[in-house]
PDB file of N, CA and C in Angstrom:
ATOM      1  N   UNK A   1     -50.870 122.930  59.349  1.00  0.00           N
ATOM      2  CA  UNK A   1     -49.994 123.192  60.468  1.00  0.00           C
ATOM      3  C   UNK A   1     -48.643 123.711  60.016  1.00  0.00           C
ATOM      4  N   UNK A   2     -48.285 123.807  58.543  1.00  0.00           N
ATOM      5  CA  UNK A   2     -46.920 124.049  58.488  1.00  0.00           C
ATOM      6  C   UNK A   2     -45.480 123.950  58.597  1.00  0.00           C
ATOM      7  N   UNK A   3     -45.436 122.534  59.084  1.00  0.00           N
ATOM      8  CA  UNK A   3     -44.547 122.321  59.926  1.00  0.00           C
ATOM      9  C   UNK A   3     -44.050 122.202  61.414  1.00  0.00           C
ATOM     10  N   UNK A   4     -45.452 122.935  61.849  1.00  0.00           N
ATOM     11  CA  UNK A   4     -44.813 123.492  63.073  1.00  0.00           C
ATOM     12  C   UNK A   4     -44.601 121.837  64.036  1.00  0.00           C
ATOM     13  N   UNK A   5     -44.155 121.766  65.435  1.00  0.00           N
ATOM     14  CA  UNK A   5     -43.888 121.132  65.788  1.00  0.00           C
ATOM     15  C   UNK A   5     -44.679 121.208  66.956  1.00  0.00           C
ATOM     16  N   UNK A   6     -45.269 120.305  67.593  1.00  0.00           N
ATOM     17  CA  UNK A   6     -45.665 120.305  69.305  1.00  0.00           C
ATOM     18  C   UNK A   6     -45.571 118.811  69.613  1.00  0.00           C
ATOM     19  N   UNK A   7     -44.756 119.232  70.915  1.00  0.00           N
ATOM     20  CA  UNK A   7     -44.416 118.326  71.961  1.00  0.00           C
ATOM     21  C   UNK A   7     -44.968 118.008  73.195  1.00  0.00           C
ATOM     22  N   UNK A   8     -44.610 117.305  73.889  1.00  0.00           N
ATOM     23  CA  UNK A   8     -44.950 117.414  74.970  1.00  0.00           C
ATOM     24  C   UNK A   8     -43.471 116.955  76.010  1.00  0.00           C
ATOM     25  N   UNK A   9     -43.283 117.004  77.355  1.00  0.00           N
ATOM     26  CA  UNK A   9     -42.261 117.065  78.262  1.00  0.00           C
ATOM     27  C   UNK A   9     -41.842 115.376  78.354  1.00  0.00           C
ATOM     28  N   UNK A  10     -40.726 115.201  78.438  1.00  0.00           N
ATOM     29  CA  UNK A  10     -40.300 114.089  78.792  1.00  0.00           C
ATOM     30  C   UNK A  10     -40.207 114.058  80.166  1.00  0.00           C
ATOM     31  N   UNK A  11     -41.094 112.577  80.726  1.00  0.00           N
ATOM     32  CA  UNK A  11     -41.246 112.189  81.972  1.00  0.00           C
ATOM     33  C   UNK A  11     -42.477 112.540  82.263  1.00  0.00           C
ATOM     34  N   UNK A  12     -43.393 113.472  81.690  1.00  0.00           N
ATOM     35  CA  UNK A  12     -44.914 113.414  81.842  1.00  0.00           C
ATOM     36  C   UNK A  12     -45.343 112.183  82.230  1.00  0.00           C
ATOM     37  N   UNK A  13     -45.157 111.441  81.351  1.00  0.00           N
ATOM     38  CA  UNK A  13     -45.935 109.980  81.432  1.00  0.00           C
ATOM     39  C   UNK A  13     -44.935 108.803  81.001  1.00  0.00           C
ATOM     40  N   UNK A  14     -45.107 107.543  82.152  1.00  0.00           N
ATOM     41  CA  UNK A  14     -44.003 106.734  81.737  1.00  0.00           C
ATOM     42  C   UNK A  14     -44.142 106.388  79.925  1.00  0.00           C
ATOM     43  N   UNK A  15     -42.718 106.175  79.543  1.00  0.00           N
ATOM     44  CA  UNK A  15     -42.776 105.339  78.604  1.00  0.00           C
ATOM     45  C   UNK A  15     -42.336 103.125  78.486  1.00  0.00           C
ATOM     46  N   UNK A  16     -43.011 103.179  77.659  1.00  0.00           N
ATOM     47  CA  UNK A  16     -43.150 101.677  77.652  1.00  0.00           C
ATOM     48  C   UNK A  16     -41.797 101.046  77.231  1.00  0.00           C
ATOM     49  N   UNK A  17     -40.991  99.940  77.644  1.00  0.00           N
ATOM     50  CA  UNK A  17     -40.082  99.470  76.867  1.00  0.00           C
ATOM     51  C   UNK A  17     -39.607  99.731  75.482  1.00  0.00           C
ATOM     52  N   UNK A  18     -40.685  99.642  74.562  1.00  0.00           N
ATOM     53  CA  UNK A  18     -40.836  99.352  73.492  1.00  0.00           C
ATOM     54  C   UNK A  18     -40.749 100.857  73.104  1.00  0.00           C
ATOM     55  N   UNK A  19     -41.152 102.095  73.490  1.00  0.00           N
ATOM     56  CA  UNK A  19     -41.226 103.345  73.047  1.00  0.00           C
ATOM     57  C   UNK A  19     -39.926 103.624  73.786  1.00  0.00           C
ATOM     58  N   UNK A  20     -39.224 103.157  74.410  1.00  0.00           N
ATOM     59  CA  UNK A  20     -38.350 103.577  74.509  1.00  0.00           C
ATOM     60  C   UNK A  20     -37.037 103.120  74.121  1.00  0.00           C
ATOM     61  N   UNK A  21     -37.418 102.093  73.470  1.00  0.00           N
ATOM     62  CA  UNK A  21     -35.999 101.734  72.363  1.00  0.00           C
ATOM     63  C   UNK A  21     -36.585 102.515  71.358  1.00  0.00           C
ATOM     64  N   UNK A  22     -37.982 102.912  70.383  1.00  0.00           N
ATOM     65  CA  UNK A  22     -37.912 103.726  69.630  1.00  0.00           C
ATOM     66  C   UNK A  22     -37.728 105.353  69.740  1.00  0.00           C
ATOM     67  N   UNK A  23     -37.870 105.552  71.056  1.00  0.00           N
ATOM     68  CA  UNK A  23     -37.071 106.825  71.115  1.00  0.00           C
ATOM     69  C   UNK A  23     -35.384 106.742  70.703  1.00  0.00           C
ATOM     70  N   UNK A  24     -34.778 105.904  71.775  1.00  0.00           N
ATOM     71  CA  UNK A  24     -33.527 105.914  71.751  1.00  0.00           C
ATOM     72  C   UNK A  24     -32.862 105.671  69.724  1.00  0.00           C
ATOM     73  N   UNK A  25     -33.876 104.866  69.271  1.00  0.00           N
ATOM     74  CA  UNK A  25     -32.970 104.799  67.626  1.00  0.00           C
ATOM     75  C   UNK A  25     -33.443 106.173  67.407  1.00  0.00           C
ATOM     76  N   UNK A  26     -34.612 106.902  67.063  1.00  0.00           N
ATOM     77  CA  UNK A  26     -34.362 108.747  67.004  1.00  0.00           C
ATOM     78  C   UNK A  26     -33.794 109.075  67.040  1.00  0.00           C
ATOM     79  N   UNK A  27     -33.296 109.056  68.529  1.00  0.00           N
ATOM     80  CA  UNK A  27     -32.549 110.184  68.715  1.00  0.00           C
ATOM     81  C   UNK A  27     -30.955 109.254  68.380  1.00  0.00           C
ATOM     82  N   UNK A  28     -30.638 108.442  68.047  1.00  0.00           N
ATOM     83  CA  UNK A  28     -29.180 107.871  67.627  1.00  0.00           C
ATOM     84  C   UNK A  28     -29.579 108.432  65.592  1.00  0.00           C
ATOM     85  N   UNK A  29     -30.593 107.961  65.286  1.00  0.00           N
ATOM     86  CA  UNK A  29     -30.338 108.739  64.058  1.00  0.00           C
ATOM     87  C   UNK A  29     -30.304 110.284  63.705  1.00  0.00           C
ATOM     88  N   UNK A  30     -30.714 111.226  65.096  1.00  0.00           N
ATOM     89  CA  UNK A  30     -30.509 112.358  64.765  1.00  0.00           C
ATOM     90  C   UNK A  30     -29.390 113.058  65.085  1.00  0.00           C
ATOM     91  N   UNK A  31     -28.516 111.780  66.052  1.00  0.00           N
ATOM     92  CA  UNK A  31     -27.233 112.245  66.748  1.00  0.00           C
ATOM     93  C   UNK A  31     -26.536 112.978  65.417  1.00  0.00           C
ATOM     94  N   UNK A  32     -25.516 113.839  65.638  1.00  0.00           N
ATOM     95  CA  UNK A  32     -24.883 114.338  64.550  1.00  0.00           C
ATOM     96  C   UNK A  32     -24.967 114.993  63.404  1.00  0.00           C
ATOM     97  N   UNK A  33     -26.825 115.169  63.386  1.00  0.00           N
ATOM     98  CA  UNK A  33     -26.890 115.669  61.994  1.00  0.00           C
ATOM     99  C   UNK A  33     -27.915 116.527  62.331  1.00  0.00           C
ATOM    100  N   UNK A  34     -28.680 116.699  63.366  1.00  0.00           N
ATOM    101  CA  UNK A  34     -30.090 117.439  63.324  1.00  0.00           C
ATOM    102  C   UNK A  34     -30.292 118.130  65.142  1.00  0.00           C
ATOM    103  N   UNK A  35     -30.364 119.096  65.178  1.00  0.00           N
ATOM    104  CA  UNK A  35     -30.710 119.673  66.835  1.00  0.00           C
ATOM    105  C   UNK A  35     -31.790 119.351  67.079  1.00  0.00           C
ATOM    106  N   UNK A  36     -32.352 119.072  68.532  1.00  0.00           N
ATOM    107  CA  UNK A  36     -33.303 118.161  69.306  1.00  0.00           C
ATOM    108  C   UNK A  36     -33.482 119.224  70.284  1.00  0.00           C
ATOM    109  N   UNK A  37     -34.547 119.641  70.580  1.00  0.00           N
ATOM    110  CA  UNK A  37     -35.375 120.314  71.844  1.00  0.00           C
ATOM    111  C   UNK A  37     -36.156 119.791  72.572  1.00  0.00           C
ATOM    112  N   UNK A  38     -35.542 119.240  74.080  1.00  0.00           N
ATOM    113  CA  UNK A  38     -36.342 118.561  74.958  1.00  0.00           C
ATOM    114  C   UNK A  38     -36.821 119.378  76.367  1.00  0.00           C
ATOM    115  N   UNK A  39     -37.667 118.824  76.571  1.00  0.00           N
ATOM    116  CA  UNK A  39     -38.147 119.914  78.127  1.00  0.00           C
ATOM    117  C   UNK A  39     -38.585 118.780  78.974  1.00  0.00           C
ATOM    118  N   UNK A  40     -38.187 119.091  80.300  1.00  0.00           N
ATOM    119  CA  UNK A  40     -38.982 118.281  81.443  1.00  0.00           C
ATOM    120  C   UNK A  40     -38.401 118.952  82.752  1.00  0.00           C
ATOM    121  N   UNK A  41     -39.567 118.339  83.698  1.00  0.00           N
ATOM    122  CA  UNK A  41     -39.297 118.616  84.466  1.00  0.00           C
ATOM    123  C   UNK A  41     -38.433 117.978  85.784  1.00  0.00           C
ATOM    124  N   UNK A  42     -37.785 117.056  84.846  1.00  0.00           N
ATOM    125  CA  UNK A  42     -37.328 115.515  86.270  1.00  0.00           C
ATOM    126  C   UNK A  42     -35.621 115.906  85.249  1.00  0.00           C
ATOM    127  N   UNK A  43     -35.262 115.474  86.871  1.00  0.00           N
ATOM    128  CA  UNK A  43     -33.873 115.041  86.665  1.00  0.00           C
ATOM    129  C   UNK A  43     -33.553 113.871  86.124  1.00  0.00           C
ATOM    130  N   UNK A  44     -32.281 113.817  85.269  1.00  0.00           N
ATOM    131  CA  UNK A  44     -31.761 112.603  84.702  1.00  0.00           C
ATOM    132  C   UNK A  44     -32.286 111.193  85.468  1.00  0.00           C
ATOM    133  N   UNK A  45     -31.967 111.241  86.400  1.00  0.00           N
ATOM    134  CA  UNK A  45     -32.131 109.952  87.496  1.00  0.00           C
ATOM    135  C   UNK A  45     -33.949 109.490  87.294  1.00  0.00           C
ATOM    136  N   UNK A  46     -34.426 110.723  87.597  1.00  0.00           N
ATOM    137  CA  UNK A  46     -35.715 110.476  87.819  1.00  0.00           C
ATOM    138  C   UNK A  46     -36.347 110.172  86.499  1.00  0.00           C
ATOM    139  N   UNK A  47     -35.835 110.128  85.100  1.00  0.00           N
ATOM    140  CA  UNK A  47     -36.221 109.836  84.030  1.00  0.00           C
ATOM    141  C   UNK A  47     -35.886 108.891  83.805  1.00  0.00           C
ATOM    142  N   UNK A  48     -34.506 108.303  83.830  1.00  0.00           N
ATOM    143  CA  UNK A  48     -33.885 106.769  84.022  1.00  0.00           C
ATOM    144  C   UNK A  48     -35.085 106.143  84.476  1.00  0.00           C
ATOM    145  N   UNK A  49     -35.904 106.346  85.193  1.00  0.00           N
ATOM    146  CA  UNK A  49     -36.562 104.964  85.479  1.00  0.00           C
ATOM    147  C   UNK A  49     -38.046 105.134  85.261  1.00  0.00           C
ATOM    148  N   UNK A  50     -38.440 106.164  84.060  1.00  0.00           N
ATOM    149  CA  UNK A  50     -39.279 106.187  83.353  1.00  0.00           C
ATOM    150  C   UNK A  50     -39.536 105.269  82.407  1.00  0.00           C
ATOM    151  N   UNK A  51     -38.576 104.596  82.039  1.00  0.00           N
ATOM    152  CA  UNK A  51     -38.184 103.935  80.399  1.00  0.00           C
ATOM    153  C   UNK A  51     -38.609 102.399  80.750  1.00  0.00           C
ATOM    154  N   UNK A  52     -38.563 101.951  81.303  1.00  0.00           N
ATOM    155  CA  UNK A  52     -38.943 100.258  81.328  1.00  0.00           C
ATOM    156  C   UNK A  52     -37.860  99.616  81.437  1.00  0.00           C
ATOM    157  N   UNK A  53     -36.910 100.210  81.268  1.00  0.00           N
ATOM    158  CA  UNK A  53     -35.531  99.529  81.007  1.00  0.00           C
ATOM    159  C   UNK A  53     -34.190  99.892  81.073  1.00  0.00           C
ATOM    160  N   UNK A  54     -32.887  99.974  82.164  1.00  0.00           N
ATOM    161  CA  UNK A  54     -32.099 100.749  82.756  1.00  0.00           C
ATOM    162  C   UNK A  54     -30.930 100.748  81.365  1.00  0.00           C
ATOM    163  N   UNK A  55     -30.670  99.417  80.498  1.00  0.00           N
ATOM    164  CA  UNK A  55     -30.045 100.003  79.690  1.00  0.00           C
ATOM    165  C   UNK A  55     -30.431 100.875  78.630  1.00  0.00           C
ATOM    166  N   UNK A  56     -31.713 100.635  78.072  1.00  0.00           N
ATOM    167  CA  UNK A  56     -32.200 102.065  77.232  1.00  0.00           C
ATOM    168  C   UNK A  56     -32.340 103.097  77.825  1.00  0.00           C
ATOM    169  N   UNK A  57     -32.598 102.883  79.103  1.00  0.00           N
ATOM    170  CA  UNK A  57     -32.387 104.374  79.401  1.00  0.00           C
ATOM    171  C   UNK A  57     -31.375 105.132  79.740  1.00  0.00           C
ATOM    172  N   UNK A  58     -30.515 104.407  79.807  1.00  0.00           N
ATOM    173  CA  UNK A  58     -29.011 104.784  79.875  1.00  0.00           C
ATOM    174  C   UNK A  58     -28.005 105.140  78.920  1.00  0.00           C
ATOM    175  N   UNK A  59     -28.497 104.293  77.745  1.00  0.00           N
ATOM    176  CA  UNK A  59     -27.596 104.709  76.019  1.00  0.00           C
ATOM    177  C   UNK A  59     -28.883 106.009  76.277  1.00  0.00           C
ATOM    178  N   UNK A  60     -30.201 106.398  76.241  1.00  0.00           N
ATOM    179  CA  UNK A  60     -30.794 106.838  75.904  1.00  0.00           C
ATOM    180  C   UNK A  60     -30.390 109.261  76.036  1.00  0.00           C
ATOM    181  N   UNK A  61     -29.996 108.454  77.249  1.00  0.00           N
ATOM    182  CA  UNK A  61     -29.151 109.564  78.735  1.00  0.00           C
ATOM    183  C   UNK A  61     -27.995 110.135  77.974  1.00  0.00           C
ATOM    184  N   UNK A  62     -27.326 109.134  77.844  1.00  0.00           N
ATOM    185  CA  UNK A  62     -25.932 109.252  77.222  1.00  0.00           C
ATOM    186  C   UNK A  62     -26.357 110.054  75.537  1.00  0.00           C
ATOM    187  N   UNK A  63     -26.990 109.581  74.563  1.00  0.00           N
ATOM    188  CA  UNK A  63     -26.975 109.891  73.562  1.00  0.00           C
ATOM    189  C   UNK A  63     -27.787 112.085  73.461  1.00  0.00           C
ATOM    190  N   UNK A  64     -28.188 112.059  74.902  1.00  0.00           N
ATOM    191  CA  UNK A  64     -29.348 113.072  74.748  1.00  0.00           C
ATOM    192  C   UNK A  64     -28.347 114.237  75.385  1.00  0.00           C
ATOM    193  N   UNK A  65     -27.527 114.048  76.556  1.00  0.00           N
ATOM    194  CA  UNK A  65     -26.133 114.740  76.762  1.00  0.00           C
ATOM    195  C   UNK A  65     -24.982 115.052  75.975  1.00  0.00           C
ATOM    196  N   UNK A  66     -24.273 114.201  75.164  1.00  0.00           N
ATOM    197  CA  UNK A  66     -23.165 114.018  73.913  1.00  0.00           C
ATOM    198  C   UNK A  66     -23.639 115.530  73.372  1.00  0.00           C
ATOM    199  N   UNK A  67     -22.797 116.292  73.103  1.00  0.00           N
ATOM    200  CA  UNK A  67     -22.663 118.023  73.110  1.00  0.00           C
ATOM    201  C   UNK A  67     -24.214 118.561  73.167  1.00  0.00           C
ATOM    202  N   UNK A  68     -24.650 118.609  74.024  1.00  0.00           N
ATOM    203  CA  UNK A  68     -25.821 119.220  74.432  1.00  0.00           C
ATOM    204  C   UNK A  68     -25.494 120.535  75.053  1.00  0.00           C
ATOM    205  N   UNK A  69     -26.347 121.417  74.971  1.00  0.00           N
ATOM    206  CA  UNK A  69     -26.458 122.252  76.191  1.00  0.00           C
ATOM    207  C   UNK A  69     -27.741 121.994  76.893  1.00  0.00           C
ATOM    208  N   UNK A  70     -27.409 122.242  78.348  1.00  0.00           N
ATOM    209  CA  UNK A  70     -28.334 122.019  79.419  1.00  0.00           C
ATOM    210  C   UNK A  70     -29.054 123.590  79.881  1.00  0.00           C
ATOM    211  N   UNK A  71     -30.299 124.084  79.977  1.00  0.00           N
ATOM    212  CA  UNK A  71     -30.235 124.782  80.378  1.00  0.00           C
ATOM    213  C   UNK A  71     -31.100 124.468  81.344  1.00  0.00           C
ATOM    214  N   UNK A  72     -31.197 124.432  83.279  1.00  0.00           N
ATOM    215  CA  UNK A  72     -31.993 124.533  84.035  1.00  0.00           C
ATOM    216  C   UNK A  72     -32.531 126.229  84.297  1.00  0.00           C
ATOM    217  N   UNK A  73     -33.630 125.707  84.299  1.00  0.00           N
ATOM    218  CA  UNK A  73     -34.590 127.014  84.840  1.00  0.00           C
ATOM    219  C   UNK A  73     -35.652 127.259  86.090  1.00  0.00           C
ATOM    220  N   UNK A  74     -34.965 127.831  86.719  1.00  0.00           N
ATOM    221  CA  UNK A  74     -35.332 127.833  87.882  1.00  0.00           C
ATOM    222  C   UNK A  74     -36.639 129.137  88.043  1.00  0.00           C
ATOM    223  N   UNK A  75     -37.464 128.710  89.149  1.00  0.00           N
ATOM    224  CA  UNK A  75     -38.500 130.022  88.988  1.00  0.00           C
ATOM    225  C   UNK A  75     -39.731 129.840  89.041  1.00  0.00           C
ATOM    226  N   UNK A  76     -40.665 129.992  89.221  1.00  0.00           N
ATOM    227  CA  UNK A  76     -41.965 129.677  89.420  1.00  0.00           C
ATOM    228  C   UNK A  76     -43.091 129.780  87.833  1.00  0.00           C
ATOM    229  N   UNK A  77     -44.032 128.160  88.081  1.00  0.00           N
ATOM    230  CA  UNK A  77     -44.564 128.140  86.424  1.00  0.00           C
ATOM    231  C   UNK A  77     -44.798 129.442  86.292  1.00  0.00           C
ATOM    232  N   UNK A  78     -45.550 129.160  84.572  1.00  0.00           N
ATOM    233  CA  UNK A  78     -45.464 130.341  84.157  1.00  0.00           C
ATOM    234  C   UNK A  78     -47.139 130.109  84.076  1.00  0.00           C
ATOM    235  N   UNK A  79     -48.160 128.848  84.074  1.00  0.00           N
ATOM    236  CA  UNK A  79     -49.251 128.648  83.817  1.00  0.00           C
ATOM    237  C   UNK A  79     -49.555 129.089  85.503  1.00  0.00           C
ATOM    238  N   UNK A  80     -48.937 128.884  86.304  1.00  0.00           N
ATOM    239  CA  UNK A  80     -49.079 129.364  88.161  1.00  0.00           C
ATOM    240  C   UNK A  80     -49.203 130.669  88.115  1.00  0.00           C
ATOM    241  N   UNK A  81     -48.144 131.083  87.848  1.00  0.00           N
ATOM    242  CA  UNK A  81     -47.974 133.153  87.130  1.00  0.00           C
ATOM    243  C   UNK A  81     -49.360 133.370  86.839  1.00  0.00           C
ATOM    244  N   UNK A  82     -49.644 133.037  85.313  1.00  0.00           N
ATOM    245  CA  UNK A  82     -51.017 133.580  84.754  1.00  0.00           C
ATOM    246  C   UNK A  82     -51.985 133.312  85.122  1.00  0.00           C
ATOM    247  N   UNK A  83     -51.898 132.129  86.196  1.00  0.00           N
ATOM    248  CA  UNK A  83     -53.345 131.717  87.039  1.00  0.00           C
ATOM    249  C   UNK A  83     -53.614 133.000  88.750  1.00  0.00           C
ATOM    250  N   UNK A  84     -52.535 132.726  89.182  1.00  0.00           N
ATOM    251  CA  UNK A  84     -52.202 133.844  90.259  1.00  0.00           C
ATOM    252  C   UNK A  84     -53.134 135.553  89.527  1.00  0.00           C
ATOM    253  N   UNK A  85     -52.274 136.101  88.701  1.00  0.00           N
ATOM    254  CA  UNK A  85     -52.620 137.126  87.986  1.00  0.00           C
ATOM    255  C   UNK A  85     -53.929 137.315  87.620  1.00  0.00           C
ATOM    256  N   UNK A  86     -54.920 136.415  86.797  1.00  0.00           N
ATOM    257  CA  UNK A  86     -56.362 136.025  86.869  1.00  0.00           C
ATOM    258  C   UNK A  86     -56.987 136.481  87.797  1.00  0.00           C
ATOM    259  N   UNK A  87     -56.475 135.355  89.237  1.00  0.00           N
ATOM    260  CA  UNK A  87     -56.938 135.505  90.417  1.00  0.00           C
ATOM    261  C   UNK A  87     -56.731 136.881  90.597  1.00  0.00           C
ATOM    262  N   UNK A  88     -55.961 137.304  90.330  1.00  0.00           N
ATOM    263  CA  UNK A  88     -55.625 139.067  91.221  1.00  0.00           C
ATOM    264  C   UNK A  88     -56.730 139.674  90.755  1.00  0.00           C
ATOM    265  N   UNK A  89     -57.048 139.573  89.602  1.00  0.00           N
ATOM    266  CA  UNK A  89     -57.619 140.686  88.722  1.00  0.00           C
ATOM    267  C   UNK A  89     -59.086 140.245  89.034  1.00  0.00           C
ATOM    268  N   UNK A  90     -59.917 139.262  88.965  1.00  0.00           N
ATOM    269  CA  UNK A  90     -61.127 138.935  89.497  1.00  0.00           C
ATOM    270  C   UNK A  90     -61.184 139.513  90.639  1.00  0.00           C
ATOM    271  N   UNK A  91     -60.070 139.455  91.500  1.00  0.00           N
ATOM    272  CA  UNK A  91     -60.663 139.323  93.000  1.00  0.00           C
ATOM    273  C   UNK A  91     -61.378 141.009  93.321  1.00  0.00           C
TER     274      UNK A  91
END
């Protein structure tokens, strides 16, 4: 694999208490020294109460904002796109 990396979206699927204090030390040991690429589709709020737990998910919030850039993207999927398009072309 090379290195390469695959993820998956935060807020897909709840996380457990416990995975989510080990997220939160991650990402506190990568604070400051290493860039982090996250994707989802839920708002802050609506991820807060993914975690099992309002204060990890709250240092968790806090640590994932601290000089971040945010970028929202607005627009229709892109797996909807290439399914639509399919459809066109069969039909």
């Amino acid at each position: 694999m090379g290195g390469a990396m695959y993820g998956r979206e935060i807020g897909y699927l709840p996380i457990t208490r416990t995975g989510g204090i080990v997220f939160l030390q991650l990402m506190s040991r990568r604070c400051e020294h290493a860039s982090t690429v996250l994707t989802s589709k839920q708002g802050f709020r609506v991820l807060g109460r993914g975690f099992g737990d309002d204060v990890v998910a709250s240092a968790l919030i806090q640590r994932l904002v601290h000089h971040c850039h945010i970028v929202n993207i607005r627009g229709n999927s892109y797996r909807m796109r290439q399914r639509h398009e399919l459809q066109r072309l069969l039909a």
